[in-house]
Protein backbone atom coordinates (compact mmCIF):
# COMPACT_ATOMS: atom_id res chain seq x y z
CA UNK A 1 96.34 -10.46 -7.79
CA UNK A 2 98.57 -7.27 -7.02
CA UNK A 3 97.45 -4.05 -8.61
CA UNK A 4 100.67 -1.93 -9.99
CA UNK A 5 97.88 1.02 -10.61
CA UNK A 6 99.24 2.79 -7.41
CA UNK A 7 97.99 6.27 -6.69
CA UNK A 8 100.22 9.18 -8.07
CA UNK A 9 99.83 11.96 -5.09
CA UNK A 10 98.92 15.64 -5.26
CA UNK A 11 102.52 16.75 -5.78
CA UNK A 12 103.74 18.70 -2.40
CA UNK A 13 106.99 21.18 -2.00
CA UNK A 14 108.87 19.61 0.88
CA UNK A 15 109.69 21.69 3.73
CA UNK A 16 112.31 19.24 4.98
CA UNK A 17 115.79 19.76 4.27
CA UNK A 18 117.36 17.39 2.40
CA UNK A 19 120.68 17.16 4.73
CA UNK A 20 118.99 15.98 8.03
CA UNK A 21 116.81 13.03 6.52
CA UNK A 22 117.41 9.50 6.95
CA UNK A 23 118.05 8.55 3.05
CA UNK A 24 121.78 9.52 2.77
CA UNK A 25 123.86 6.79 2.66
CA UNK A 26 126.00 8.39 5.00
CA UNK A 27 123.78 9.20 7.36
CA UNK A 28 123.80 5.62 9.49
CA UNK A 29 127.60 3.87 9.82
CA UNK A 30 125.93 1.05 11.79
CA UNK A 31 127.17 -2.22 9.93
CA UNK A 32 123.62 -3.52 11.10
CA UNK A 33 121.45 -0.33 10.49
CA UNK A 34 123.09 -0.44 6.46
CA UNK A 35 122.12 -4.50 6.31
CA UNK A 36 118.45 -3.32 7.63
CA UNK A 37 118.10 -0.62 5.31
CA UNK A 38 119.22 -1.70 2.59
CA UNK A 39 117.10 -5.12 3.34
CA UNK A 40 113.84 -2.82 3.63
CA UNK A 41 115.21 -0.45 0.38
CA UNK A 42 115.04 -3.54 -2.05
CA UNK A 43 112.09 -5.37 -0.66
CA UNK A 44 109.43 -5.65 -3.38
CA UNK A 45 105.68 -3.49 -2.12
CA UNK A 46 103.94 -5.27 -5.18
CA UNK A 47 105.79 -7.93 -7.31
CA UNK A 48 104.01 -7.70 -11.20
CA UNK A 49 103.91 -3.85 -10.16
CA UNK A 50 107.92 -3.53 -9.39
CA UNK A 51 108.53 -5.75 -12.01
CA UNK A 52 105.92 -3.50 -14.43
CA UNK A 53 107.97 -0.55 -13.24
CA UNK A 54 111.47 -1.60 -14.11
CA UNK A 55 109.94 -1.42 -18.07
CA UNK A 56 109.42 2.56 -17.48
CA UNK A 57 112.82 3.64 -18.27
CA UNK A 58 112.99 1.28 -21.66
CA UNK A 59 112.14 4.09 -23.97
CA UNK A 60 114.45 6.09 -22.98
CA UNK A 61 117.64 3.64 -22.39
CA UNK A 62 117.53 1.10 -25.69
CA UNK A 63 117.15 3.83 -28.31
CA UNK A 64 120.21 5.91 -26.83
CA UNK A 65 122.46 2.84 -26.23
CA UNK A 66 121.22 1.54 -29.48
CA UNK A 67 122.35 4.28 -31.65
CA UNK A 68 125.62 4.59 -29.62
CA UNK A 69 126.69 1.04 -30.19
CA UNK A 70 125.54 1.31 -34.21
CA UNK A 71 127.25 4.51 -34.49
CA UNK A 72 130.02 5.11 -32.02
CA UNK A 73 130.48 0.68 -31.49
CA UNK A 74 130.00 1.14 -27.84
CA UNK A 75 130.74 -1.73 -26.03
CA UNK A 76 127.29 -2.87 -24.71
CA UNK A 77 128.17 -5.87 -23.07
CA UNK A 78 130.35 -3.33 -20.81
CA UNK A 79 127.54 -0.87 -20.52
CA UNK A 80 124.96 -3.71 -19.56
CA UNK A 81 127.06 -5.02 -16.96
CA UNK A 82 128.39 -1.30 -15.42
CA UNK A 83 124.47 0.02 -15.60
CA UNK A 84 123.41 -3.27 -13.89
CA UNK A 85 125.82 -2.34 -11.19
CA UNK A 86 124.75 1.33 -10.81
CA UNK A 87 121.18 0.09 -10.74
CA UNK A 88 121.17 -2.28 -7.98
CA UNK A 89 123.87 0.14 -6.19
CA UNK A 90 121.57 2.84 -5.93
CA UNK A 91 118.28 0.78 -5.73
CA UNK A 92 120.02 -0.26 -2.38
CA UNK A 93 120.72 2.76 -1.40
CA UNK A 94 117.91 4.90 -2.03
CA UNK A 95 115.03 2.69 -1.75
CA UNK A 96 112.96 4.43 -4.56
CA UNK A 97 113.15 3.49 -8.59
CA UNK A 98 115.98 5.56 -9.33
CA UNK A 99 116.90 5.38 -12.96
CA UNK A 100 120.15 5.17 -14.75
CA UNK A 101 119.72 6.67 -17.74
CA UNK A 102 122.23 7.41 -20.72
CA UNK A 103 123.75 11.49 -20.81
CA UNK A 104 121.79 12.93 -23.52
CA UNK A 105 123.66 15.73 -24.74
CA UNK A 106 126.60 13.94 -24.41
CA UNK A 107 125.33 11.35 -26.80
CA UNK A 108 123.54 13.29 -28.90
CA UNK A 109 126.79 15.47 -29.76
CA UNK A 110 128.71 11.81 -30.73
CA UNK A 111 126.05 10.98 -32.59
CA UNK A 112 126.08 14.18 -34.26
CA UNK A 113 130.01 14.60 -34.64
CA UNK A 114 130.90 11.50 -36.98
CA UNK A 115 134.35 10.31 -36.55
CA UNK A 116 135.52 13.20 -34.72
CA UNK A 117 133.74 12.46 -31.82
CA UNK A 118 134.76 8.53 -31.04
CA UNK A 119 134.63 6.35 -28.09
CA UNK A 120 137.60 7.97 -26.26
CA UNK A 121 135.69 11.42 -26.40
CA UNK A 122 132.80 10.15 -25.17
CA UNK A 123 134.24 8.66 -21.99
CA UNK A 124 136.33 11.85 -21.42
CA UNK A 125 133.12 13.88 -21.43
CA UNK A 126 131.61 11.30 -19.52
CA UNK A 127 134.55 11.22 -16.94
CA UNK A 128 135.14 15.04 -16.57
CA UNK A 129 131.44 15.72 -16.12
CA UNK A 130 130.73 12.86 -13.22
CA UNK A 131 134.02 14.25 -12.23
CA UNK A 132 132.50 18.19 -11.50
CA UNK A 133 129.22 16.57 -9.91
CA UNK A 134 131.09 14.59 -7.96
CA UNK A 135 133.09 18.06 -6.23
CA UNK A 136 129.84 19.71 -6.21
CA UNK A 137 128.59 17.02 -3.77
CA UNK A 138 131.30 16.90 -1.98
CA UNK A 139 131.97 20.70 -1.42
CA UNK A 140 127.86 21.14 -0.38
CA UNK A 141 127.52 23.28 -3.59
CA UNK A 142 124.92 21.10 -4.68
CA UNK A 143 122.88 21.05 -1.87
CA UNK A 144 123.16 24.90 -1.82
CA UNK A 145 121.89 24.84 -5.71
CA UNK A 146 119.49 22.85 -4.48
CA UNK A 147 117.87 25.07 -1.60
CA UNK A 148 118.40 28.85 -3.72
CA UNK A 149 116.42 27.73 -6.93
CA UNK A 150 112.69 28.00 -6.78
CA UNK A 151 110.74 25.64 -7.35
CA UNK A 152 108.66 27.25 -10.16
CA UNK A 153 111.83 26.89 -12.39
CA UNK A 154 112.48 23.49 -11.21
CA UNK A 155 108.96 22.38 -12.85
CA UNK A 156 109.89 24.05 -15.98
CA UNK A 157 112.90 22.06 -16.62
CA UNK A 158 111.15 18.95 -15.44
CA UNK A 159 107.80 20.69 -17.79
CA UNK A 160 110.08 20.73 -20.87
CA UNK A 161 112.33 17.39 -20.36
CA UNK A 162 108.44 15.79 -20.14
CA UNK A 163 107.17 17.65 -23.03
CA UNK A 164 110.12 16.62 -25.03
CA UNK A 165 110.75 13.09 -24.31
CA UNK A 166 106.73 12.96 -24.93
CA UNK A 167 107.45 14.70 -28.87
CA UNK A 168 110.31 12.26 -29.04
CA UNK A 169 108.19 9.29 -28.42
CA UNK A 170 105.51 10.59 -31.27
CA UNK A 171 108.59 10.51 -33.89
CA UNK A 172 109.17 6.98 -32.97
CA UNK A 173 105.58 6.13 -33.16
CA UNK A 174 104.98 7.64 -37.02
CA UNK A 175 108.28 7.95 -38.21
CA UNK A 176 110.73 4.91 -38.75
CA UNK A 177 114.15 5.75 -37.37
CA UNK A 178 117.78 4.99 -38.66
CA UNK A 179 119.58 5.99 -34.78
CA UNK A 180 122.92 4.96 -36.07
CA UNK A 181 122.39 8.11 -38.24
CA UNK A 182 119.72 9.94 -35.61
CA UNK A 183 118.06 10.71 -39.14
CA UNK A 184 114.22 10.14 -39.80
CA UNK A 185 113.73 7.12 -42.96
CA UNK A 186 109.85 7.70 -43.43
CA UNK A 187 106.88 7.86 -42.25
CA UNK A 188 106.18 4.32 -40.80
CA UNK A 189 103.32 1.91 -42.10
CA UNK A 190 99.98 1.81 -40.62
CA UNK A 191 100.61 -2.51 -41.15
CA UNK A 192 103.55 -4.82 -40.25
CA UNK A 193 105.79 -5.93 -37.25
CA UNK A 194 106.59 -2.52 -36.33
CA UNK A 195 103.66 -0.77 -37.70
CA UNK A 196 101.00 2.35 -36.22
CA UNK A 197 98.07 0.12 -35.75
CA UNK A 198 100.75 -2.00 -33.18
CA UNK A 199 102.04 0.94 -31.32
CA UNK A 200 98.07 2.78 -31.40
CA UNK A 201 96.73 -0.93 -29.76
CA UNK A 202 99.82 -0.99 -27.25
CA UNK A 203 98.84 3.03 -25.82
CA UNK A 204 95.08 1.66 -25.75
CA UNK A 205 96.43 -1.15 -23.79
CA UNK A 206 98.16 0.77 -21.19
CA UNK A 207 95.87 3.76 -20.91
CA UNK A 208 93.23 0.99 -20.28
CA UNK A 209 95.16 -0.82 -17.67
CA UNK A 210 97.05 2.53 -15.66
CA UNK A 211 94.53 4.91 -16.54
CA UNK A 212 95.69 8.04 -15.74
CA UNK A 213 96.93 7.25 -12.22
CA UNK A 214 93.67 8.85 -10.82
CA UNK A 215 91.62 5.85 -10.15
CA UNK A 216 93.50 5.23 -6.39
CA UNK A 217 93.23 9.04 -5.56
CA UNK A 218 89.70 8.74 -6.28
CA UNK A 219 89.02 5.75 -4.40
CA UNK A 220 91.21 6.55 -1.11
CA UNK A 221 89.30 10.04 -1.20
CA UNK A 222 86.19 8.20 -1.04
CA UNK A 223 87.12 5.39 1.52
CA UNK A 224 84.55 7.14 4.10
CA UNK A 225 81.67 6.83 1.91
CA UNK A 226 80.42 3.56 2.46
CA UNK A 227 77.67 3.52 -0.73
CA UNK A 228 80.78 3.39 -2.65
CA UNK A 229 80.51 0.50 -5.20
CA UNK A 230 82.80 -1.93 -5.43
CA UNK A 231 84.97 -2.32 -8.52
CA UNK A 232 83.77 -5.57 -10.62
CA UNK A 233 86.33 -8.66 -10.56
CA UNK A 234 86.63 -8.13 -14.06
CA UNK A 235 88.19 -4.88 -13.67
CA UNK A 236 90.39 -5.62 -10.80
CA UNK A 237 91.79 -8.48 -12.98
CA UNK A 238 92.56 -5.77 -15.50
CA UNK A 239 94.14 -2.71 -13.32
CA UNK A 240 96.58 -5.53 -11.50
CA UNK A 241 98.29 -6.56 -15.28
CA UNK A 242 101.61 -5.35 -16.02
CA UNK A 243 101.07 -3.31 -18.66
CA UNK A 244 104.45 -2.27 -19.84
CA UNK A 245 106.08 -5.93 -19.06
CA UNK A 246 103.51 -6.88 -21.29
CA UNK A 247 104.39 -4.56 -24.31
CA UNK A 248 108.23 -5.23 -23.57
CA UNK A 249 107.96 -8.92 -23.63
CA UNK A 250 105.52 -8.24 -26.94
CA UNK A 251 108.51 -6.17 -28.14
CA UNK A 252 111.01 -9.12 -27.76
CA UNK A 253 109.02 -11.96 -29.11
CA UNK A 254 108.47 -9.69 -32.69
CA UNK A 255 112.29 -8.63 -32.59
CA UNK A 256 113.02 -12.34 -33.23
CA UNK A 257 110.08 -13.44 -35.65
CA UNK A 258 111.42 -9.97 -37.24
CA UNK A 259 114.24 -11.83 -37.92
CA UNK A 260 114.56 -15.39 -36.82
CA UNK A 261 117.87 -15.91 -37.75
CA UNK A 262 119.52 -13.51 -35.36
CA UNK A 263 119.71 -16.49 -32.47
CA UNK A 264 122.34 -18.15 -35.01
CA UNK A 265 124.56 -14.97 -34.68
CA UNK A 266 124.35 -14.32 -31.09
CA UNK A 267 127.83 -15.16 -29.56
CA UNK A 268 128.01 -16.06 -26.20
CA UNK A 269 129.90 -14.99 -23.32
CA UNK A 270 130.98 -11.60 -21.88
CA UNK A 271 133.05 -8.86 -23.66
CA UNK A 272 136.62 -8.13 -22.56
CA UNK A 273 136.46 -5.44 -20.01
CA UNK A 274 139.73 -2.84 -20.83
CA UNK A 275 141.50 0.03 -19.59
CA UNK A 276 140.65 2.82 -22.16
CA UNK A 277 143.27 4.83 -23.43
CA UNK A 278 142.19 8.82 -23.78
CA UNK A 279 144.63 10.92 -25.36
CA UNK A 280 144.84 14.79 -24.49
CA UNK A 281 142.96 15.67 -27.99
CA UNK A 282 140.53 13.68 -26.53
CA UNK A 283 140.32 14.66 -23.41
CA UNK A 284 140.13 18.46 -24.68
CA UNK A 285 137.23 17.35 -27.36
CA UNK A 286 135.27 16.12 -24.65
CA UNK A 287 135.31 18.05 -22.20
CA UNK A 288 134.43 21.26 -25.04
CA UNK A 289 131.93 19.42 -27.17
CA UNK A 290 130.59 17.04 -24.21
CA UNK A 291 131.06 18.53 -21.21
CA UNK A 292 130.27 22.00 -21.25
CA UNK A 293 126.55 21.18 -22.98
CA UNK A 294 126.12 18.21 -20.43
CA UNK A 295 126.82 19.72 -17.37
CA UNK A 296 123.93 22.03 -16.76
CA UNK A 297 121.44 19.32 -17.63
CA UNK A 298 123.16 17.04 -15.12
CA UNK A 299 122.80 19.60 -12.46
CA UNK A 300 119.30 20.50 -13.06
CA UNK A 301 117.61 17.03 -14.08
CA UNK A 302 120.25 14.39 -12.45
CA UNK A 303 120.33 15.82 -9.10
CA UNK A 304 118.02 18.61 -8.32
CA UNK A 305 114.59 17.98 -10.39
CA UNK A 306 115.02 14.47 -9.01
CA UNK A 307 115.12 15.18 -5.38
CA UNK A 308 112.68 17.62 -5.70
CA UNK A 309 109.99 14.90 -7.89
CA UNK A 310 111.65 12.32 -5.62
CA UNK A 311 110.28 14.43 -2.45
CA UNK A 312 106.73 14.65 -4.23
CA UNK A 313 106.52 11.23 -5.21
CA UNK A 314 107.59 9.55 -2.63
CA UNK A 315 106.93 12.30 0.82
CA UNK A 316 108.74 9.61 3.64
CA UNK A 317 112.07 8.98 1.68
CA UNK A 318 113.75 12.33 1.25
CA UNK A 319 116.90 12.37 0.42
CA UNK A 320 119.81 14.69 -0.23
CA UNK A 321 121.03 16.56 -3.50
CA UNK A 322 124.93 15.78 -2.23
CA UNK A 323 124.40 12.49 -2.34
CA UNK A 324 122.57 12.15 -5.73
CA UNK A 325 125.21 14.03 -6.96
CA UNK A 326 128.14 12.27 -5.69
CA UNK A 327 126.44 8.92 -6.85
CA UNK A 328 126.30 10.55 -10.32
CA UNK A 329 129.57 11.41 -9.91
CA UNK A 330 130.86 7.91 -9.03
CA UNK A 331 129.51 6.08 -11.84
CA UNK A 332 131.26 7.65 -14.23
CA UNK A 333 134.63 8.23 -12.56
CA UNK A 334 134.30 4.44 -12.28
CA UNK A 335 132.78 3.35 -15.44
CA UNK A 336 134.09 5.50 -18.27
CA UNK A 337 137.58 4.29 -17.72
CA UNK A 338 136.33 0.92 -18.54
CA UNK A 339 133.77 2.12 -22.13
CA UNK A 340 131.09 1.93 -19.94
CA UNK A 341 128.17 4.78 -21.32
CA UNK A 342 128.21 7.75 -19.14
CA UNK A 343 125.49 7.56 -17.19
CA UNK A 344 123.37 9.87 -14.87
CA UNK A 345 119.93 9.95 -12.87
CA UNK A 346 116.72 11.77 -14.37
CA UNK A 347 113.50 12.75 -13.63
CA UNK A 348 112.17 11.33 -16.39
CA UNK A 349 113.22 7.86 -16.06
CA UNK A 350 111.94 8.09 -11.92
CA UNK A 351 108.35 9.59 -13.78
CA UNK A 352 108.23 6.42 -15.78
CA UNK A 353 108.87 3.95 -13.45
CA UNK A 354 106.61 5.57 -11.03
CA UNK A 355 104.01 5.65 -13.90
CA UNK A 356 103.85 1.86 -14.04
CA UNK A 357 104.26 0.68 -10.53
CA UNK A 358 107.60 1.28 -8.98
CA UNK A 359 107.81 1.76 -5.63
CA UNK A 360 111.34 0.66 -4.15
CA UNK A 361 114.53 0.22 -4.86
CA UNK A 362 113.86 -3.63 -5.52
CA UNK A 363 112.65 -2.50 -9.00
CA UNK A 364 115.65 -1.18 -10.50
CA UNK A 365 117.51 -3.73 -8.56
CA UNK A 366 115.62 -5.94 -10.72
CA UNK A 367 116.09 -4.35 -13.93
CA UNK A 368 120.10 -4.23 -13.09
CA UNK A 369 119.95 -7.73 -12.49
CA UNK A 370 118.64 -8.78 -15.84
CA UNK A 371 121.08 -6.13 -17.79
CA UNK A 372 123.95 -8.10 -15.62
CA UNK A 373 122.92 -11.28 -16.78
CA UNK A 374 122.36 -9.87 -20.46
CA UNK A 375 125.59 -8.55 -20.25
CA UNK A 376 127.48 -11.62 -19.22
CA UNK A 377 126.04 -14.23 -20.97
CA UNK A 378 124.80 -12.34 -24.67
CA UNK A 379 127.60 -9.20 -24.25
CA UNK A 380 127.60 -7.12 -27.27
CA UNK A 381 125.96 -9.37 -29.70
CA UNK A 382 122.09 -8.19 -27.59
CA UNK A 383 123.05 -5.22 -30.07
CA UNK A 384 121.65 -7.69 -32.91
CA UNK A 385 118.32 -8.20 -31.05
CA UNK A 386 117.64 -4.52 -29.82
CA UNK A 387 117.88 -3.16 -33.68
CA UNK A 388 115.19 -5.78 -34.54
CA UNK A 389 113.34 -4.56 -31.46
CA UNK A 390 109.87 -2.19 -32.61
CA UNK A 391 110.91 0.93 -32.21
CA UNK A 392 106.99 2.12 -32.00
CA UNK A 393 106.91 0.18 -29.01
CA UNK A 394 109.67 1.65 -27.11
CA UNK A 395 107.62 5.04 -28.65
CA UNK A 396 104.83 4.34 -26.46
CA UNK A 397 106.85 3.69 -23.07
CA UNK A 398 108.43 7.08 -23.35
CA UNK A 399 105.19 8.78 -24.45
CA UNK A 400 104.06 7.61 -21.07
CA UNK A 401 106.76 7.96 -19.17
CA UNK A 402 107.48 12.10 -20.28
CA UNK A 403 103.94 12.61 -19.77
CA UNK A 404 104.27 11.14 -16.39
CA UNK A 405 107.39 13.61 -15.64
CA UNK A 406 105.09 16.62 -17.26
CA UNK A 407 102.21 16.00 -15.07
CA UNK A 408 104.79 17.15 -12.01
CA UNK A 409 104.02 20.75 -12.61
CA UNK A 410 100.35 20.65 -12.06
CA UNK A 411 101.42 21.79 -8.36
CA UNK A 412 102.21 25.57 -8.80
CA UNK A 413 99.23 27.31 -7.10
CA UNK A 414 99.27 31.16 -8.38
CA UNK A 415 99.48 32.55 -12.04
CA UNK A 416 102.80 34.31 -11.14
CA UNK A 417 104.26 30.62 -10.57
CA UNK A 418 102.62 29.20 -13.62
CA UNK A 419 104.01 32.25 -15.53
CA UNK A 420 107.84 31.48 -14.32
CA UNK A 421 107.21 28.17 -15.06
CA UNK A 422 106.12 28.09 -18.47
CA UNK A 423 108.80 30.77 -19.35
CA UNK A 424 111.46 28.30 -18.52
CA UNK A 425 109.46 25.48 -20.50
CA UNK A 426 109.27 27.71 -23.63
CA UNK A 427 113.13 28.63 -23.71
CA UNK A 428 113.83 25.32 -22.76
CA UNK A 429 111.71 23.71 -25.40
CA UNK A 430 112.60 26.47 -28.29
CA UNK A 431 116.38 26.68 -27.43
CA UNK A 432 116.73 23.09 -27.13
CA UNK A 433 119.04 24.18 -23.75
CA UNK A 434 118.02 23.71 -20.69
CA UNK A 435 120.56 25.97 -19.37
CA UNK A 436 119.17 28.65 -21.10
CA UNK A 437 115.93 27.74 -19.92
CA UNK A 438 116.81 27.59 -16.65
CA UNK A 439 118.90 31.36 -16.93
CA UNK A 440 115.73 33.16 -18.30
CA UNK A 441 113.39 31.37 -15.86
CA UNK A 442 115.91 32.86 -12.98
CA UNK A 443 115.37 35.97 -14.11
CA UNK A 444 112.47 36.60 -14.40
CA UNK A 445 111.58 34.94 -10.84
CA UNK A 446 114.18 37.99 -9.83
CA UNK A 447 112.32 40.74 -11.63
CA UNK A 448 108.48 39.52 -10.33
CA UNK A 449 110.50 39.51 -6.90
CA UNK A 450 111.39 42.61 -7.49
CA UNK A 451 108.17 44.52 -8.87
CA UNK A 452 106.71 43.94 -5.42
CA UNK A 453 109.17 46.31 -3.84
C-alpha cells in the first residue's frame, strides 16, 4: 500500500529567481512541451496520498462557502462548478496542490454587513481586487514585491495566518457555530453526532496516522545506517491510510444520519449560470468595504507567501509571483461576473494539502473534479448537506492544516530574524490586519538594518 506520510523538508530560502524557472505557464509555447507538462503536472506520485491531500483545504473552504450561501444565498452550484475549474486549471499548470480558497476578508465583511453588503457587492470586491492583482502581474510589480520583502516578514504573515486558522479550528471544535450569523451558539457537547469526544478521536486518528511529518526525515537521514530496524507491517499498514479522506467521508455519512431526510429535498440538476448585474453603489461598496481590506492579504498570502512556501516545499518546481498573481487575477475577472465566490490562492490551503499527502497538481485536479460534478448534478441544494455536515470535524482539518502553514517559520536561523518575525506575527495576530502586520514588520527590518551602520 502507498504511504501519503511524505517527508515535510527542512524549509530552505531559494536563491533562484522566480522569472527564469521552468513553472510559468508562459515560459514553453511548444503545443507539445504544454501537452507534456501538463501530462507530468497532473500525474498522481501516490494515489490514497493525492487523494488524502485534496481533503486539506476542507476546513477552510465549506465553512466560508457555507456561511456565504446561508447568509448572503450565494449561488453554490455556480461556485462549485467555477472553483472546480480554477482547480484543475491551475493543478495543470503548476504541478503542485495549489489551493483555491474563498477571500477572507472579503467574506468576512458580507458576513458582517447584513443587507448592505449583498451578492452584487461581493462580486464587485471580488472583481476589482482580482482586477489590481491581475495589473500587478502583468506590470512585474509583483515579482518586484516579491524579491524587496525579506523573508523574515514573509514567515510572520504565513506565522500568524497559521496561528489563526489553528485558533479558528479550536472554536469549531468546542464551540457550536451558527456561520449564517458568524456568531458562537454554545459550547458544544462532549456526546452526539457532532460532539468533542468525535472531533478529540478524529485529531488522535490523524496525529496517529501523519505524525508530525518527521517520521520520513528521520528515516531518509538514517538510510546509511544499516542496523536500522525495519518498521513492523502493522505500522506501515497504518502510516499508508488516508487519514483526512477518512474523517471527510466520516463527516458525510453523519451529515445524512444527522438528518436522513435531506436526500428527499435535494433537487437535481445544475443552477442557471447568469450575467450579474452590479450597480455603481455597488461597485463603490465593494471596492471600499471589500477591496481595500482584501487587497493586502491577497498580495502577501495569495501570491508571495505562496511562492515563497511553494519554493520550500516543493525545491524543483519554482515558480513565479507574476504568474500566481495573474492566475488570481483571472479567476475572478472571470468568475464574479457569473456569482461565482471570489476566490484566491493561500498558503494555508498549500500547508494543508501538503500536510496530508499532496504532491502534484493531480490532487487538486481531483478535488475540482468532484466540486464539478457536485456542482452539476446536486447545484445549490449540496447547501442542505454541508449545514448537516460536523462542523468539529472540519475543526480538526484546519487545526492541522494552520499548524502545518505555522511550522514554515521554523527556518529563520538568528534571533534578529526570529525577532522581525514574531513582531509581524504579534501585530498581525492582535490587529487582526495583516497589512499592518506586514508595515510594522518592514520597519523594523529597516531600523535593525540600520543600527549596524
Amino acid at each position: 500500500m502507498e504511504s501519503q506520510n511524505h517527508h515535510i523538508p527542512h524549509y530552505q530560502t531559494s536563491q533562484h529567481s522566480p522569472e527564469t524557472t521552468n513553472n510559468s505557464p508562459t515560459s514553453s509555447n511548444s503545443p507539445a512541451k504544454i501537452i507534456h507538462k501538463v501530462k507530468k503536472n497532473l500525474v498522481f506520485q501516490s494515489k490514497w496520498a493525492e487523494i488524502n491531500g485534496a481533503m486539506g483545504d476542507l476546513g477552510t473552504y465549506i465553512p466560508i462557502v457555507l456561511a456565504l450561501t446561508l447568509a448572503k444565498d450565494l449561488d453554490l452550484g455556480t461556485t462549485l462548478i467555477f472553483t472546480g475549474i480554477y482547480n484543475i486549471v491551475t493543478g495543470a499548470i503548476y504541478g503542485v496542490p495549489m489551493p483555491v480558497q474563498p477571500m477572507k476578508s472579503i467574506a468576512a465583511v458580507a458576513i458582517s454587513n447584513g443587507s448592505d453588503f449583498g451578492i452584487p457587492e461581493i462580486m464587485a470586491a471580488g472583481i476589482c481586487t482580482g482586477g489590481i492583482l491581475f495589473v500587478l502581474g502583468v506590470t512585474g510589480l509583483m515579482h518586484l514585491a516579491y524579491k524587496l520583502i525579506p523573508l523574515p516578514v514573509v514567515r510572520g504573515i504565513q506565522l500568524s495566518q497559521g496561528l489563526s486558522f489553528a485558533m479558528s479550528a479550536v472554536k469549531y471544535i468546542r464551540n457550536v457555530q451558527d456561520f449564517a450569523k458568524s456568531k458562537v451558539k454554545g459550547n458544544r457537547h462532549w456526546l452526539g453526532l457532532d460532539g468533542l469526544v468525535l472531533a478529540i478521536v478524529c485529531a488522535c486518528f490523524i496525529i496517529i496516522v501523519n505524525g508530525a511529518g518527521e517520521e520520513s526525515a528521520e528515516r531518509e537521514a538514517n538510510d546509511h545506517e544499516e542496523e536500522r530496524p525495519k518498521r513492523s507491517r502493522l505500522r506501515r499498514i497504518v502510516a499508508s491510510l488516508p487519514s483526512a479522506f477518512i474523517v471527510f467521508l466520516l463527516g458525510v455519512i453523519l451529515a445524512f444520519v444527522r438528518r436522513p431526510n435531506v436526500v428527499k429535498d435535494i433537487n437535481f440538476g445544475p443552477s442557471s449560470i447568469e450575467v450579474l448585474k452590479i450597480t455603481k453603489h455597488a461597485w463603490k461598496e465593494g471596492f471600499i468595504k471589500g477591496t481595500i481590506p482584501q487587497l493586502p492579504l491577497s498580495v502577501l498570502n495569495s501570491v508571495i507567501a505562496v511562492c515563497k512556501l511553494s519554493a520550500d516545499l516543493f525545491p524543483g518546481k519554482h515558480f513565479s509571483a507574476t504568474s500566481v498573481s495573474v492566475t488570481v487575477g483571472l479567476m475572478n475577472l472571470v468568475g464574479c461576473w457569473f456569482g461565482a465566490m471570489p476566490c484566491c490562492h493561500g498558503a494555508g490551503g498549500l500547508a494543508g494539502q501538503y500536510k496530508f499527502g499532496g504532491r502534484s497538481g493531480g490532487c487538486v485536479a481531483l478535488l475540482g473534479a468532484v466540486k464539478m460534478v457536485l456542482g452539476l448534478v446536486l447545484g445549490s441544494s449540496l447547501v442542505m448537506v454541508l449545514d448537516q455536515f460536523p462542523v468539529g470535524v472540519l475543526g480538526v482539518l484546519l487545526l492541522f492544516a494552520g499548524i502545518e502553514l505555522a511550522m514554515a517559520s521554523r527556518d529563520m536561523n538568528s534571533k534578529e530574524e526570529f525577532f522581525v518575525m514574531l513582531v509581524c506575527t504579534s501585530v498581525s495576530l492582535v490587529g487582526s490586519s495583516a497589512a499592518l502586520g506586514f508595515v510594522c514588520g518592514i520597519v523594523v527590518h529597516v531600523l535593525l538594518k540600520i543600527r549596524k551602520f
